[in-house]
C-alpha atoms as a PDB file:
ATOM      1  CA  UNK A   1      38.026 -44.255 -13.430  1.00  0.00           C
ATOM      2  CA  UNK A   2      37.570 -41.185 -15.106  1.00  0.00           C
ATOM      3  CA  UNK A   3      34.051 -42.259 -15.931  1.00  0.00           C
ATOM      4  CA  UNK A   4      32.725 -43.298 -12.532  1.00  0.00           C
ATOM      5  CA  UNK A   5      34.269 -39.582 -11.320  1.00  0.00           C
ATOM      6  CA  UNK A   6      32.178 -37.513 -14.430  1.00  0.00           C
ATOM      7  CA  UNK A   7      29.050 -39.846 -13.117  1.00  0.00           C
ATOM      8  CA  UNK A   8      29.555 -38.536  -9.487  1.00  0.00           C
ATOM      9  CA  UNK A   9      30.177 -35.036 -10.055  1.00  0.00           C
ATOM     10  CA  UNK A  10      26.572 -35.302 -12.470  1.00  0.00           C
ATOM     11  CA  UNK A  11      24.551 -36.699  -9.524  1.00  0.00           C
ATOM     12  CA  UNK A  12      26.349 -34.127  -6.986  1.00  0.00           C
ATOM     13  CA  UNK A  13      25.953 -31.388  -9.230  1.00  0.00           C
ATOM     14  CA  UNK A  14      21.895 -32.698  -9.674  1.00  0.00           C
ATOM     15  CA  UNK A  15      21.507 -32.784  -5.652  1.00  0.00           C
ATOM     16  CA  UNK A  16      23.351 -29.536  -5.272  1.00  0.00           C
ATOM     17  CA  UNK A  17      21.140 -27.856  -8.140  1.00  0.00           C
ATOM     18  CA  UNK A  18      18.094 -29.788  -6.512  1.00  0.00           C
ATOM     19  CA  UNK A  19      18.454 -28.430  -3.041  1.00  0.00           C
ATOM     20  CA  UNK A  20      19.217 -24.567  -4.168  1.00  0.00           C
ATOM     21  CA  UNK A  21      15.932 -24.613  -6.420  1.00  0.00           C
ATOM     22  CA  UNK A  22      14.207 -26.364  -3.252  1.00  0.00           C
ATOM     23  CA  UNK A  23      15.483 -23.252  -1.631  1.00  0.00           C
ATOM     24  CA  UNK A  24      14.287 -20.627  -3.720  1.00  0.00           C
ATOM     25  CA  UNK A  25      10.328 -22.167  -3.749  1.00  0.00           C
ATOM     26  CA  UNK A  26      10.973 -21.933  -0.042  1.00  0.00           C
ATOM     27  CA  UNK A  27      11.799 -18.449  -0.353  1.00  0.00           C
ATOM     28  CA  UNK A  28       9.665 -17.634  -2.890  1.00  0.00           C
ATOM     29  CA  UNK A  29       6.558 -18.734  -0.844  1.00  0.00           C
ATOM     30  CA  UNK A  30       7.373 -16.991   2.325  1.00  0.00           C
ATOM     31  CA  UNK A  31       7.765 -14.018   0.291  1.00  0.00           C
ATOM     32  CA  UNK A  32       4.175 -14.198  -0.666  1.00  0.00           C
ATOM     33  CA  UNK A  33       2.761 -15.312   2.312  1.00  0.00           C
ATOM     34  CA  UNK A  34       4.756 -12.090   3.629  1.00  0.00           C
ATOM     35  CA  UNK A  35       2.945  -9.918   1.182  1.00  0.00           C
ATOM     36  CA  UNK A  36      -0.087 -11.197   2.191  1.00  0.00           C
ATOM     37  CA  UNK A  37       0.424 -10.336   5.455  1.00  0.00           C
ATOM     38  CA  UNK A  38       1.337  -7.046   4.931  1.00  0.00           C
ATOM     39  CA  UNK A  39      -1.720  -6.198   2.521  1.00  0.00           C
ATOM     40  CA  UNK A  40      -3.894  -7.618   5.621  1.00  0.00           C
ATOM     41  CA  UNK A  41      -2.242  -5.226   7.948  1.00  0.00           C
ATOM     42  CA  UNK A  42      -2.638  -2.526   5.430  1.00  0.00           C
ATOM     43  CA  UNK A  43      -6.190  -3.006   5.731  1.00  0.00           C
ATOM     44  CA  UNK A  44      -6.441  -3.038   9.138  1.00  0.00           C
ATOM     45  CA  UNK A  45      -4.452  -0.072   9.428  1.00  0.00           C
ATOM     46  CA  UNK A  46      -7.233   1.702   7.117  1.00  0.00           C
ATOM     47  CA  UNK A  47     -10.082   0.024   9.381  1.00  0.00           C
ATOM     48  CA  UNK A  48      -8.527   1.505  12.631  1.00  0.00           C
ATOM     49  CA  UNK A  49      -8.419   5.120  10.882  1.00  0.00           C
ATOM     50  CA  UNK A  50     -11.898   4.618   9.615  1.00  0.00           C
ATOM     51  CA  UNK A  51     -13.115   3.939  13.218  1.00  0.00           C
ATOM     52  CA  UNK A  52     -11.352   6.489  15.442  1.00  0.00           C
ATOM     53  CA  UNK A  53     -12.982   8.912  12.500  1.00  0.00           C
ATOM     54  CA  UNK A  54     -16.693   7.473  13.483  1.00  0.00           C
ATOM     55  CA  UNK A  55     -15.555   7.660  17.357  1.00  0.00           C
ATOM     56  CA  UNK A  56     -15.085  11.373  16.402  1.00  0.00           C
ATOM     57  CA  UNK A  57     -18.072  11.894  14.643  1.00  0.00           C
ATOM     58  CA  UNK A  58     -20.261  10.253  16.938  1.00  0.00           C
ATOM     59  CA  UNK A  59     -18.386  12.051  20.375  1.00  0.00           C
ATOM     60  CA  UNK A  60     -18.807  15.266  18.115  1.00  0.00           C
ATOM     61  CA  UNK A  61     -23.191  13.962  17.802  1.00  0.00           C
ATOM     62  CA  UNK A  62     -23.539  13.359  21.556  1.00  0.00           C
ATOM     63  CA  UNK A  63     -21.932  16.699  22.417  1.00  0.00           C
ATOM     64  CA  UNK A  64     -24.072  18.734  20.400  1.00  0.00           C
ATOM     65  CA  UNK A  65     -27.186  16.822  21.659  1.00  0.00           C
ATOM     66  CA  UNK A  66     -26.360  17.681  25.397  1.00  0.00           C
ATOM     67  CA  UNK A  67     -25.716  21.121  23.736  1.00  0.00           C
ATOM     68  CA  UNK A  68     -29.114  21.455  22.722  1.00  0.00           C
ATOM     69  CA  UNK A  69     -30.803  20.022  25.755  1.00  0.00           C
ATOM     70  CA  UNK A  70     -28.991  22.209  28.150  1.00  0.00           C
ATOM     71  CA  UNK A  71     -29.647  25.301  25.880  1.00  0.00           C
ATOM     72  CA  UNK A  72     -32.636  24.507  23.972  1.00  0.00           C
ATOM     73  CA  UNK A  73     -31.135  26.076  21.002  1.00  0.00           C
ATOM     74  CA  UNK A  74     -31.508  24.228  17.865  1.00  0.00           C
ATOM     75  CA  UNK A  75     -28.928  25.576  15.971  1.00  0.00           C
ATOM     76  CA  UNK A  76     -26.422  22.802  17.893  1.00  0.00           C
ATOM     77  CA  UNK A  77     -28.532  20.452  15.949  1.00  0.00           C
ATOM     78  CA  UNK A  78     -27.498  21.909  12.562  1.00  0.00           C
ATOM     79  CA  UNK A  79     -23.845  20.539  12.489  1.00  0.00           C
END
């Protein structure tokens, strides 16, 4: 009697160790797959930054071009 018992608390002890290390992977990939999603929106946080900055710079071109059209002075050509 007492043997059969030891045998079943083994095999429930296995299935219950089993299903909390099958629990942990889980975790432990969705953790990853969350950093990975993170370092892609990290970048795409820098590539939005990068392009509102060439937006600027290129706003900031076509102004002084009209600048120098209208005035014929080249110094808004300089910048």
């Amino acid at each position: 009697m007492i043997r059969g018992l030891a045998r079943r608390m083994v095999v429930a002890s296995t299935m219950v160790a089993m299903i909390i290390a099958a629990a942990f992977v889980v975790l432990i990939r969705k953790i990853n797959n969350m950093s990975h999603w993170t370092q892609a929106a990290n970048d795409s946080q820098t590539v939005l930054v990068l392009a509102q900055d060439v937006e600027r710079l290129i706003s900031d071109v076509q102004t002084n071009e009209r600048s120098f059209v209208l005035t014929g002075q080249s110094s808004y050509l300089e910048t």
